[in-house]
C-alpha atoms as a PDB file:
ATOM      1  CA  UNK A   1    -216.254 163.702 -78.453  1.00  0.00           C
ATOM      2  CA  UNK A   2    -219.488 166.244 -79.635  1.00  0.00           C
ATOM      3  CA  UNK A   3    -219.417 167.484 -82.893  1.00  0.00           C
ATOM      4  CA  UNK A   4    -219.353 170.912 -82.458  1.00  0.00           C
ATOM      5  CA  UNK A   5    -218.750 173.075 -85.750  1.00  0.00           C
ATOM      6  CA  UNK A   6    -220.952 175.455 -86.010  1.00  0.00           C
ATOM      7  CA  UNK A   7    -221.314 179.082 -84.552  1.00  0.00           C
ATOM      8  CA  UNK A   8    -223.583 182.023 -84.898  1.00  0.00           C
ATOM      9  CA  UNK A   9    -222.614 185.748 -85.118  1.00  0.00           C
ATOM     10  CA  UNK A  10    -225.499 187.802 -84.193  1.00  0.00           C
ATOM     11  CA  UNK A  11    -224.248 191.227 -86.203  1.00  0.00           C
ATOM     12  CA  UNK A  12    -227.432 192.930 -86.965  1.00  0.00           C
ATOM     13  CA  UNK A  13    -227.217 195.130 -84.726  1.00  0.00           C
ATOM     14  CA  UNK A  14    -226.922 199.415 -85.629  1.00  0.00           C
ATOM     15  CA  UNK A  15    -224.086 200.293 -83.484  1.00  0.00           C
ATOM     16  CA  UNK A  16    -225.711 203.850 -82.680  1.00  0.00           C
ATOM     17  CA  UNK A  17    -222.760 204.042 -79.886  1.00  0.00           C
ATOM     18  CA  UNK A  18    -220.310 204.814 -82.876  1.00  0.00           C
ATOM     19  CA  UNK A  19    -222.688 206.740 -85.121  1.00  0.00           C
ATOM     20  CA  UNK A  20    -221.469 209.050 -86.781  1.00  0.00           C
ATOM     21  CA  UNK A  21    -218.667 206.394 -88.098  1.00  0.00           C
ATOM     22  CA  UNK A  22    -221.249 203.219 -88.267  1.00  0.00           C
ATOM     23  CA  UNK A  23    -223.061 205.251 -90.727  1.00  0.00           C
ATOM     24  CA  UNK A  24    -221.952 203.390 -93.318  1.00  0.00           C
ATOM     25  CA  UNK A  25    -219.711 201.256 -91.725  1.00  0.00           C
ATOM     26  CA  UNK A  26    -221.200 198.468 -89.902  1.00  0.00           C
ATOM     27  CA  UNK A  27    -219.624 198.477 -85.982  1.00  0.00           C
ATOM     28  CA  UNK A  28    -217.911 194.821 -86.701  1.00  0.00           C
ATOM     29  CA  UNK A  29    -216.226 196.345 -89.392  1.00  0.00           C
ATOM     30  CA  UNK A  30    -214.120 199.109 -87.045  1.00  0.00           C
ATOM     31  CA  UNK A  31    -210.356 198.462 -86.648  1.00  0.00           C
ATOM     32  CA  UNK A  32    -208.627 197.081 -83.841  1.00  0.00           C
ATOM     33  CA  UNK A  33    -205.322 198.200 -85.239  1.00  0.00           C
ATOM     34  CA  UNK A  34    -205.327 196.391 -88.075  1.00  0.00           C
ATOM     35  CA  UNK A  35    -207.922 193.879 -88.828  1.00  0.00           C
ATOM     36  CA  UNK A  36    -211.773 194.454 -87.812  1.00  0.00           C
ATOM     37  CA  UNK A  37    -213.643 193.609 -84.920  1.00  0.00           C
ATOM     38  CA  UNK A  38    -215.429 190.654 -86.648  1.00  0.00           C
ATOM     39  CA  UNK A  39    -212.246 189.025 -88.232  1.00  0.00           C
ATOM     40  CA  UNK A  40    -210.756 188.531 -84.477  1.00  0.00           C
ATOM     41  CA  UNK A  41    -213.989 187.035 -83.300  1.00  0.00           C
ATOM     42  CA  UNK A  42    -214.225 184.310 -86.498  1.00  0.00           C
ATOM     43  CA  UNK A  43    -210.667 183.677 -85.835  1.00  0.00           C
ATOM     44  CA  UNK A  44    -211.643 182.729 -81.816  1.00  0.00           C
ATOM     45  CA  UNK A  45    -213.799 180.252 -83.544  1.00  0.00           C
ATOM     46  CA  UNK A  46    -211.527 178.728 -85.540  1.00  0.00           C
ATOM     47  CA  UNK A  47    -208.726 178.209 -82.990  1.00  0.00           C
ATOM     48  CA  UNK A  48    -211.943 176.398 -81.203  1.00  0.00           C
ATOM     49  CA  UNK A  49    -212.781 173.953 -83.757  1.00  0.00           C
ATOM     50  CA  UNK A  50    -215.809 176.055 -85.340  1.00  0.00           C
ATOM     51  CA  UNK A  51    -215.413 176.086 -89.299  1.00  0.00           C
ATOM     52  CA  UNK A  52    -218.753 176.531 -90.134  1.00  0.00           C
ATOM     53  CA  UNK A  53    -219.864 179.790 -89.561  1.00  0.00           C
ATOM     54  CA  UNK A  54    -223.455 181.973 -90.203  1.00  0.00           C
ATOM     55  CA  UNK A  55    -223.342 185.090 -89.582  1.00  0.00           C
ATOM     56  CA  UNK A  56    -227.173 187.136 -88.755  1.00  0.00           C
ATOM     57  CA  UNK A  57    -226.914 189.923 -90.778  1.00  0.00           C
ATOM     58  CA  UNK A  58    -229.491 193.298 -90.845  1.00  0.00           C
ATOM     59  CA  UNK A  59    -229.549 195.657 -93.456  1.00  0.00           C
ATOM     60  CA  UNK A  60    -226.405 198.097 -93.621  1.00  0.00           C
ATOM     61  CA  UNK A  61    -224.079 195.063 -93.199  1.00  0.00           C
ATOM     62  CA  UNK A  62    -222.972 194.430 -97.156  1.00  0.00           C
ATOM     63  CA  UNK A  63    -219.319 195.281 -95.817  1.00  0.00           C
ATOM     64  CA  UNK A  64    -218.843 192.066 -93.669  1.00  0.00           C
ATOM     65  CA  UNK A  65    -219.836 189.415 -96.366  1.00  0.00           C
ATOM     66  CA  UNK A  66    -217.358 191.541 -98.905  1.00  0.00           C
ATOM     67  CA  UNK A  67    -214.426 191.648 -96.000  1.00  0.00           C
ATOM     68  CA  UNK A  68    -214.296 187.417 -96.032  1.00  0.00           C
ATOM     69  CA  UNK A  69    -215.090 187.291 -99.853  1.00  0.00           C
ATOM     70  CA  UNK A  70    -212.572 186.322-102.397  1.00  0.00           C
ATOM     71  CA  UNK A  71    -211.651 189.349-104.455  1.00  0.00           C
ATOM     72  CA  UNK A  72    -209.908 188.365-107.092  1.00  0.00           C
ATOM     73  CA  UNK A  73    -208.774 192.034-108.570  1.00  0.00           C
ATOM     74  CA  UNK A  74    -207.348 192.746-104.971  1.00  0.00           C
ATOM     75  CA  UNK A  75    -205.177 189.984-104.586  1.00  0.00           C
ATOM     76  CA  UNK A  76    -203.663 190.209-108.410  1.00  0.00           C
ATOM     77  CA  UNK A  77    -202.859 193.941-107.820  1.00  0.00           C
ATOM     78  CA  UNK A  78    -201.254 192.598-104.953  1.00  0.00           C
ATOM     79  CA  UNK A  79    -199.255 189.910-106.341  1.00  0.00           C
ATOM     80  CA  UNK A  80    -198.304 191.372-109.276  1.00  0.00           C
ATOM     81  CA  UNK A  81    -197.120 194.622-107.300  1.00  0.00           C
ATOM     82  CA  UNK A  82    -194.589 191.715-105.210  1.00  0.00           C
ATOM     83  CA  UNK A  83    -196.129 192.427-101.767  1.00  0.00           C
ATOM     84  CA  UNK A  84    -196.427 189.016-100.837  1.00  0.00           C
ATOM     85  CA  UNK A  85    -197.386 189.491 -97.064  1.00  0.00           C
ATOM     86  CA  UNK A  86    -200.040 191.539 -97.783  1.00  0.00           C
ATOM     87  CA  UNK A  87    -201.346 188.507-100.703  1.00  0.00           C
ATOM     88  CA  UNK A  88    -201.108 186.173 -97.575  1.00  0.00           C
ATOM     89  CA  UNK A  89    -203.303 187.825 -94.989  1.00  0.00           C
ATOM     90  CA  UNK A  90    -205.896 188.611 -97.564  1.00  0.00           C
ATOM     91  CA  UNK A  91    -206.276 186.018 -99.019  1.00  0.00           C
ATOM     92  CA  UNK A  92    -206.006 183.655 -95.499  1.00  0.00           C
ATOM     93  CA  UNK A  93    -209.062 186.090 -94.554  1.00  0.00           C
ATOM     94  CA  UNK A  94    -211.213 184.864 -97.946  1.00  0.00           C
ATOM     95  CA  UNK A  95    -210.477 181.022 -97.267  1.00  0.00           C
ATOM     96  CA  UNK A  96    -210.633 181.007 -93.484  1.00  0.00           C
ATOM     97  CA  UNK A  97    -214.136 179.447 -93.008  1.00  0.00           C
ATOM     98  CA  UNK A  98    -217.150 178.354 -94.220  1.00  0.00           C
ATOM     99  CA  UNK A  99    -219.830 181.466 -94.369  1.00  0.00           C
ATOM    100  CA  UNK A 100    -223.119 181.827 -94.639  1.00  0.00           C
ATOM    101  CA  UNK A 101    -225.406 184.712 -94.064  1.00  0.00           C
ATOM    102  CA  UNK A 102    -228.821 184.828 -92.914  1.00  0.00           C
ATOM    103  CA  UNK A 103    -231.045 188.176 -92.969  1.00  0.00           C
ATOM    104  CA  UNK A 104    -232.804 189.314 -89.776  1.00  0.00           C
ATOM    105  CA  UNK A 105    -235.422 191.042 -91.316  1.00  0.00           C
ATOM    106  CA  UNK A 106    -236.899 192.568 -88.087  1.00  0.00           C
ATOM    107  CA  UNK A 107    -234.934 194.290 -84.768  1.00  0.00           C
ATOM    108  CA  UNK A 108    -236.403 191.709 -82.503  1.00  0.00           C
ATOM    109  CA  UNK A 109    -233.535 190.999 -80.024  1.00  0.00           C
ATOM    110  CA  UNK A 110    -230.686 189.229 -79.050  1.00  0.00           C
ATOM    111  CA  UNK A 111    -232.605 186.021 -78.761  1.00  0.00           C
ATOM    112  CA  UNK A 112    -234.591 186.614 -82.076  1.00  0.00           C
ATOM    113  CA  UNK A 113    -231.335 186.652 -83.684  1.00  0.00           C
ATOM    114  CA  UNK A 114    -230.128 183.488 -82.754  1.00  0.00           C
ATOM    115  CA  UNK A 115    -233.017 182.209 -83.696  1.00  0.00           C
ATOM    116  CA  UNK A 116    -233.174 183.041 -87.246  1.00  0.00           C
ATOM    117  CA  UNK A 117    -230.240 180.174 -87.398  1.00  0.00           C
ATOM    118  CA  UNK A 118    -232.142 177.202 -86.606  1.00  0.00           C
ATOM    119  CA  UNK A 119    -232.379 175.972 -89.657  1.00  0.00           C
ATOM    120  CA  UNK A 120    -228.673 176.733 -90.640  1.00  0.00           C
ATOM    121  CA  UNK A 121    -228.104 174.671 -86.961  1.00  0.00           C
ATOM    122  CA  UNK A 122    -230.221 171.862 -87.267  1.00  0.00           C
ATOM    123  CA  UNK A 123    -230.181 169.658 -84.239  1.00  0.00           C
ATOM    124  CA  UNK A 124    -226.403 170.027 -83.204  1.00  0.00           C
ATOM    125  CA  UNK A 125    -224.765 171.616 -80.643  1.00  0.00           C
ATOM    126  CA  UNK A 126    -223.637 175.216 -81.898  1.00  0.00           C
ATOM    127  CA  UNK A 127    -221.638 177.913 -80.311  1.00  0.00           C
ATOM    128  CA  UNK A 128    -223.118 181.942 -80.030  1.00  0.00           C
ATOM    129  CA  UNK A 129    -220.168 184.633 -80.125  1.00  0.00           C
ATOM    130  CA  UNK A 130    -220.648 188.185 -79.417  1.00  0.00           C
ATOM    131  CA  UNK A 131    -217.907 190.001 -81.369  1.00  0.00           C
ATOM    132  CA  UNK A 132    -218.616 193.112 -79.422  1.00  0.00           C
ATOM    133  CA  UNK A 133    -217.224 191.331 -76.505  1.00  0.00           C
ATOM    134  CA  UNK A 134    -213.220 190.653 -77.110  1.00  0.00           C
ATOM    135  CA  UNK A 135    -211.213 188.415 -75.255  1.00  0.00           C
ATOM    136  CA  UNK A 136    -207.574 188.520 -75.819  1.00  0.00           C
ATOM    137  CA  UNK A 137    -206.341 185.250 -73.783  1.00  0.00           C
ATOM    138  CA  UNK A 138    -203.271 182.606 -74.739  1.00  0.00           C
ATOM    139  CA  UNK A 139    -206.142 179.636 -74.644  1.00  0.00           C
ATOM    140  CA  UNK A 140    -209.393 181.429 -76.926  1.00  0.00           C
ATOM    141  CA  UNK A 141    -212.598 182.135 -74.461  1.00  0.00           C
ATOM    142  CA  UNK A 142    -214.536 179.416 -77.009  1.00  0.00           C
ATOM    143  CA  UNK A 143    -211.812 176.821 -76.606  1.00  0.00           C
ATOM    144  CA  UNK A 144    -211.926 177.316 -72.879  1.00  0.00           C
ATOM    145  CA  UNK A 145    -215.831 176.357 -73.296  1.00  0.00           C
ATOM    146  CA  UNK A 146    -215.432 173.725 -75.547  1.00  0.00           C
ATOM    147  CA  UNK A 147    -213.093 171.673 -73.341  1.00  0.00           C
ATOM    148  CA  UNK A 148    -216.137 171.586 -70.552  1.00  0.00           C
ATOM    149  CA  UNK A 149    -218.497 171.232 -73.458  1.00  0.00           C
ATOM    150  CA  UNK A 150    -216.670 168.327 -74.453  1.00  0.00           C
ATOM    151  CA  UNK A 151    -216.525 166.619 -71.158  1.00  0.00           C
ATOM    152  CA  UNK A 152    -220.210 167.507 -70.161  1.00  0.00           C
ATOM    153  CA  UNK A 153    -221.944 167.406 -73.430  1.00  0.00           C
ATOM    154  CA  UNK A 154    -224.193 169.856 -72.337  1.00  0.00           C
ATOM    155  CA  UNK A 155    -224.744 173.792 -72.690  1.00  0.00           C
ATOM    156  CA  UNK A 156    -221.919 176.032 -70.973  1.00  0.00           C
ATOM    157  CA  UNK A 157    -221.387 180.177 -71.088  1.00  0.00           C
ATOM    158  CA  UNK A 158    -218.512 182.297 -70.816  1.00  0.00           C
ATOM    159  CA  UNK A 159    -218.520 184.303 -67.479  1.00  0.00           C
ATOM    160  CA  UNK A 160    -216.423 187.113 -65.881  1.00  0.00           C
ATOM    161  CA  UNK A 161    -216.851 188.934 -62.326  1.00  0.00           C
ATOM    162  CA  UNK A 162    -218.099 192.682 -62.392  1.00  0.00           C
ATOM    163  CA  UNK A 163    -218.173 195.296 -59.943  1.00  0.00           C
ATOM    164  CA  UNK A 164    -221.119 194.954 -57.702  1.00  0.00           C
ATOM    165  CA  UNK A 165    -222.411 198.479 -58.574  1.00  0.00           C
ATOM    166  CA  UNK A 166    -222.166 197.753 -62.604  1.00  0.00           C
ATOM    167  CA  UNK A 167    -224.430 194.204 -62.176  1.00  0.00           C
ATOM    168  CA  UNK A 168    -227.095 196.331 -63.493  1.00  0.00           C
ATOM    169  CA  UNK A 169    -225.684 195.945 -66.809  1.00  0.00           C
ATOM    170  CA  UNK A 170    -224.919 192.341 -67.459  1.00  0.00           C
ATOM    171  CA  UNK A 171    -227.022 189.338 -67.802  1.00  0.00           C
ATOM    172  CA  UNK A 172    -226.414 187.791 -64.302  1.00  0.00           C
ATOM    173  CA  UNK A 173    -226.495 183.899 -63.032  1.00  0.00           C
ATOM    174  CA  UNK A 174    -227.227 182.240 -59.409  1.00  0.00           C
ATOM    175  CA  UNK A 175    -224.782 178.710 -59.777  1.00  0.00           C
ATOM    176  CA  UNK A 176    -223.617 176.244 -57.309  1.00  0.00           C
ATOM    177  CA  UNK A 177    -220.764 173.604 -57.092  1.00  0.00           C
ATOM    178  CA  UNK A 178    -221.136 170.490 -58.920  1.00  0.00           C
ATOM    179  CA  UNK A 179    -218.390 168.066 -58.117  1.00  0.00           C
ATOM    180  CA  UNK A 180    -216.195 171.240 -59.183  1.00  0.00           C
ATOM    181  CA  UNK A 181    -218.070 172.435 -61.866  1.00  0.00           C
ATOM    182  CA  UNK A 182    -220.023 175.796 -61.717  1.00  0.00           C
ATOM    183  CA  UNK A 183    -223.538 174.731 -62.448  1.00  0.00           C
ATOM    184  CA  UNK A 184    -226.090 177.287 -63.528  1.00  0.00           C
ATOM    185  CA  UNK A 185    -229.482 177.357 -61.335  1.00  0.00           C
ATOM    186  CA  UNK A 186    -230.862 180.418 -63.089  1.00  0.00           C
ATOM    187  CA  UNK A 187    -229.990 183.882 -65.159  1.00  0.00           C
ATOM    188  CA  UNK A 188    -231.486 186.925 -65.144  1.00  0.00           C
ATOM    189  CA  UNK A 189    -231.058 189.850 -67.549  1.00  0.00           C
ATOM    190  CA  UNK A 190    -229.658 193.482 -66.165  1.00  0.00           C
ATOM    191  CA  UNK A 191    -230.963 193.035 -62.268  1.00  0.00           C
ATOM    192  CA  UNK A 192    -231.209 195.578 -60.088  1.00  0.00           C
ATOM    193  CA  UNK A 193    -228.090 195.808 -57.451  1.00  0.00           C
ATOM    194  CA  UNK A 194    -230.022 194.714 -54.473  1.00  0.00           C
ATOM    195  CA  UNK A 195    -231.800 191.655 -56.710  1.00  0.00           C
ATOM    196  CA  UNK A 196    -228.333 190.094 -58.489  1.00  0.00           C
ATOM    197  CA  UNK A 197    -227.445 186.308 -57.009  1.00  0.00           C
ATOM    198  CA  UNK A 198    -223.887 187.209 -58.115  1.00  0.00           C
ATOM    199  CA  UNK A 199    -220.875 189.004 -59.276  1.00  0.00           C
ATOM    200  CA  UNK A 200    -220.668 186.778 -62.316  1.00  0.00           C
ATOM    201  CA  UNK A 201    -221.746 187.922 -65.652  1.00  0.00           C
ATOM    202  CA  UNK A 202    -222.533 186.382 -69.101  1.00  0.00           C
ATOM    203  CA  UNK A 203    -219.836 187.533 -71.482  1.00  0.00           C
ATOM    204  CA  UNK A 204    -221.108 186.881 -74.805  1.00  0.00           C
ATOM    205  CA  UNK A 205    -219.408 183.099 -75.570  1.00  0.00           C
ATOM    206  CA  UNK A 206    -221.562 180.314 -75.489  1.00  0.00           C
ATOM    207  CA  UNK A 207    -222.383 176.537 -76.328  1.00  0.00           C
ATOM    208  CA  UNK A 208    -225.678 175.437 -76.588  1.00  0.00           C
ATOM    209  CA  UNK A 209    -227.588 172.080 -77.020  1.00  0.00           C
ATOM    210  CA  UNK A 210    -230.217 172.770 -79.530  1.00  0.00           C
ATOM    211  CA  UNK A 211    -233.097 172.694 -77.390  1.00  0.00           C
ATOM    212  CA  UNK A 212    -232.560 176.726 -76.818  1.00  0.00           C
ATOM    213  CA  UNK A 213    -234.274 176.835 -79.853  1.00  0.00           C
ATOM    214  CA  UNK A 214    -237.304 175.478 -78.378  1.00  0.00           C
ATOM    215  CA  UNK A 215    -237.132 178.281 -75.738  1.00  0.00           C
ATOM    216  CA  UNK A 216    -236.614 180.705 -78.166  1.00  0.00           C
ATOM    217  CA  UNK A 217    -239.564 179.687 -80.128  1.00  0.00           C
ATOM    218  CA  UNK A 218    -241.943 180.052 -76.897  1.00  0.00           C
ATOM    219  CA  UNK A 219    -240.443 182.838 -75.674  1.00  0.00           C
ATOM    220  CA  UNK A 220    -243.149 185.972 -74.624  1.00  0.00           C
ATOM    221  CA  UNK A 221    -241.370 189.183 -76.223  1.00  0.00           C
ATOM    222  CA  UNK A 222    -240.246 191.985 -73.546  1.00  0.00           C
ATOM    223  CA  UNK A 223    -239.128 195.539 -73.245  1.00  0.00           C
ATOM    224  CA  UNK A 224    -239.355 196.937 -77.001  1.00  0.00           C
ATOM    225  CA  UNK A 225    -240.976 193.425 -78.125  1.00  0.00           C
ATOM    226  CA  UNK A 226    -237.632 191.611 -78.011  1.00  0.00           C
ATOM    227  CA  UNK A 227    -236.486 188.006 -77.269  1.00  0.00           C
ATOM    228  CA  UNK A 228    -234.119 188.086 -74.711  1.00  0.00           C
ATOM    229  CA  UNK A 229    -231.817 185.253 -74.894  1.00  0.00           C
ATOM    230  CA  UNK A 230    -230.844 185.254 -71.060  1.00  0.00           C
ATOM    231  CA  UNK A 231    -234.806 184.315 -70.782  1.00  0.00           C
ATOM    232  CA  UNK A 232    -234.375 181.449 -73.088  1.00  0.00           C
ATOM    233  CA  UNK A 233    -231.368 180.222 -71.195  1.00  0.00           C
ATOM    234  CA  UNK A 234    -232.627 180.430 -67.708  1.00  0.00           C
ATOM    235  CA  UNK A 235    -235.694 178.060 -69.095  1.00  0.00           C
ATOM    236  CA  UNK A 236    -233.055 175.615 -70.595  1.00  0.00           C
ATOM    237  CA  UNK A 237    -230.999 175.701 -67.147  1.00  0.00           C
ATOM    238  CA  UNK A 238    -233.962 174.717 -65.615  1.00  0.00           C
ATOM    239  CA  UNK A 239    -234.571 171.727 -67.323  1.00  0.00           C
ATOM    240  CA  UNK A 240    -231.101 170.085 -68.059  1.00  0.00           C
ATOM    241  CA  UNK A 241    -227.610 170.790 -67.128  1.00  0.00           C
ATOM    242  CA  UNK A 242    -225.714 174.262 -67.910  1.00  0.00           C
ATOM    243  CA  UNK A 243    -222.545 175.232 -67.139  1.00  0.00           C
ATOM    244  CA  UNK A 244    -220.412 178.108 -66.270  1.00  0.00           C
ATOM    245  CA  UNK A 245    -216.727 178.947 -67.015  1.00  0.00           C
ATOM    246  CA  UNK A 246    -214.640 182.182 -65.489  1.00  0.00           C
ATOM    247  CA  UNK A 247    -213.066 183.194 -68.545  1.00  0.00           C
ATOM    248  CA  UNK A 248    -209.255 183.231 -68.466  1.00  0.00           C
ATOM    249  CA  UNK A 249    -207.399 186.339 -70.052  1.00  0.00           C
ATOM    250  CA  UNK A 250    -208.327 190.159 -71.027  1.00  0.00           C
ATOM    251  CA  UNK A 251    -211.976 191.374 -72.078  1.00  0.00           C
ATOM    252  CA  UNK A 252    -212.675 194.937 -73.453  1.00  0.00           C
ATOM    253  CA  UNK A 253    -216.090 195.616 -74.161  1.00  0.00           C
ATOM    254  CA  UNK A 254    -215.603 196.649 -77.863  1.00  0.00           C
ATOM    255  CA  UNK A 255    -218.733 197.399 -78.325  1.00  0.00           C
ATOM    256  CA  UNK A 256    -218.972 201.104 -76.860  1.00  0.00           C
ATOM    257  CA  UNK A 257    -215.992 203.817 -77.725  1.00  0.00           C
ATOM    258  CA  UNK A 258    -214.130 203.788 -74.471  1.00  0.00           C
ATOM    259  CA  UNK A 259    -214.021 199.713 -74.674  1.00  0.00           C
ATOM    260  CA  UNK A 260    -213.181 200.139 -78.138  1.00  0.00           C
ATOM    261  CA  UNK A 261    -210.559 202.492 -77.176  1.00  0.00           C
ATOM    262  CA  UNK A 262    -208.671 200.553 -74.457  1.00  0.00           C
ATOM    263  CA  UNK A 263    -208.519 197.448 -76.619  1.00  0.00           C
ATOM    264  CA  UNK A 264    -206.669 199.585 -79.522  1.00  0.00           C
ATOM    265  CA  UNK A 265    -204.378 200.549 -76.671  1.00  0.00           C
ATOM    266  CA  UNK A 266    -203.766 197.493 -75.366  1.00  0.00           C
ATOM    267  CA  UNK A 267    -203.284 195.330 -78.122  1.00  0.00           C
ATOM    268  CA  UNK A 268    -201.099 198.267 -79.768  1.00  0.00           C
ATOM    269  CA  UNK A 269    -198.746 197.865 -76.728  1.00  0.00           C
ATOM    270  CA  UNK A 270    -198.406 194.170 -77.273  1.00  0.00           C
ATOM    271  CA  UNK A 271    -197.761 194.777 -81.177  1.00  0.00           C
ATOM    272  CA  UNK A 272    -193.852 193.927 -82.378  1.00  0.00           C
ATOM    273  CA  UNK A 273    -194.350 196.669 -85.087  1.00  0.00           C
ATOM    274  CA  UNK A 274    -196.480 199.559 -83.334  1.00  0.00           C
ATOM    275  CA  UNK A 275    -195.233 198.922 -79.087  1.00  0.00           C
ATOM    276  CA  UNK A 276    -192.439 200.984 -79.575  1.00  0.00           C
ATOM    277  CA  UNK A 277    -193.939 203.956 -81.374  1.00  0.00           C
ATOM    278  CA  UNK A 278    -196.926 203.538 -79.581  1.00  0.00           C
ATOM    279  CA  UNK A 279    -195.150 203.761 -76.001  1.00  0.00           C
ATOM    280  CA  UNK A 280    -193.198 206.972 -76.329  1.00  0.00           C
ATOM    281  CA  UNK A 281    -195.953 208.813 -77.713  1.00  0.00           C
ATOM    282  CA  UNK A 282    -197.719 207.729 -74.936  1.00  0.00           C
ATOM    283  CA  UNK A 283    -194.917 209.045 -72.454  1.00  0.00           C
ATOM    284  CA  UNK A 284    -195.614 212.327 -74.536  1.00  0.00           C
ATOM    285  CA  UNK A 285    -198.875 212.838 -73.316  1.00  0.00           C
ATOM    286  CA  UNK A 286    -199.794 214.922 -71.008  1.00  0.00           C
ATOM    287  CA  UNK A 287    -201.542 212.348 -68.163  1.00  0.00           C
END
């Protein structure tokens, strides 16, 4: 079985979608109902085995590292005022992994971003999660990786089918059956309609063999001198195996307002304490 423990959260970015709220609040701090964005992506990565976790932090991001910090004053008020449940989930949030934080000192990408945790990574095998990207599923989108990481030993993504007109706005990868497996041949970042080689999209959940790094290292900046990490990965899928995976359960791209939006919705209408509420105002709307 691989060793796989560690994951990357690239969370530097300014989440000018949401401005004027991500002001002050970093966008991985926003509320889906009642924990934030981030907290559901680090728990993804627990249910998968991931306990070590670094999250690749920019300026304007204080709020996350104080979110999974102990604080002590909190959780005496709230112990002392006998609200137990409320002692339990914050203080499950302090102790739930190991984090670290490194600093991306420069807006260089996507791929830049994962690179600033090579050193953190080492030579292991390492997940990527994009918290923007939330998958609500019974079996977690990186546990549904894992099990073909574990079998393969080698790099595999999280994919979904899009709409042929919105291709334009995904990474995008050409793959072929492998004795049942879906094995990458080669990505390519936001193609035009008439140049994608599928309907199947990158998703933002991944497992990587660290010789993305090495890609990463060599890779020529683009568009607004960034390193794309779709770049890096069709290089790696060229030289050993990659894998893809048709992710199993809900996504809701979190990461712009409508996306945000639906996910509230949804996960609202699944809630034991808000459904009920939540549905007759809903029948009080005029739609």
């Amino acid at each position: 079985m691989t060793d796989l423990r560690k994951v990357v959260f690239p969370v530097a970015g300014m989440g000018t979608r949401f401005l004027p709220a991500t002001k002050a609040t970093p966008k991985e701090m926003l509320p889906i109902l009642d924990k934030p964005l981030i907290q559901y992506g680090v728990e993804e990565a627990l249910s998968a085995g991931m306990k070590d976790v670094i999250m690749v932090t920019g300026r304007g991001k204080r709020a996350i590292e104080d979110h999974f910090d102990i604080s002590v004053e909190l959780e005496a008020n709230l112990r002392s005022a006998g609200k137990g449940d409320l002692y339990e989930q914050v203080s499950q949030v302090a102790r739930m992994a190991n984090i670290a934080y490194i600093r991306q000192k420069e807006p260089k990408g996507l791929g830049h971003a994962v690179l600033c945790a090579r050193d953190w990574v080492g030579d292991e095998c390492f997940g990527v999660s994009l918290a923007d990207e939330l998958m609500v599923s019974e079996k977690s989108a990186l546990s549904q990786l894992r099990d073909l990481h574990e079998k393969t030993g080698a790099s595999v993504v999280g994919l979904v089918r899009v709409p042929a007109d919105k291709v334009s706005r995904y990474g995008i990868v050409a793959a072929h059956d492998e004795d049942g497996l879906l094995r990458i041949d080669r990505l390519v970042e936001k193609p035009a309609i008439a140049d994608a080689p599928s309907d199947m999209a990158l998703m933002g959940r991944y497992i990587f063999t660290p010789r993305l790094f090495d890609y990463l290292e060599k890779q020529t900046p683009g568009s607004l001198s960034e390193i794309q990490l779709t770049d890096a990965m069709d290089g790696l899928a060229k030289e050993e195996p990659m894998y893809g995976v048709i992710l199993d359960g809900a996504r809701f791209d979190a990461g712009n307002p409508v996306g945000f939006l639906q996910a509230n919705i949804a996960l609202g209408l699944n809630h034991p304490d808000y459904a009920e509420a939540l549905k007759q105002f809903i029948r009080t709307l005029p739609i």
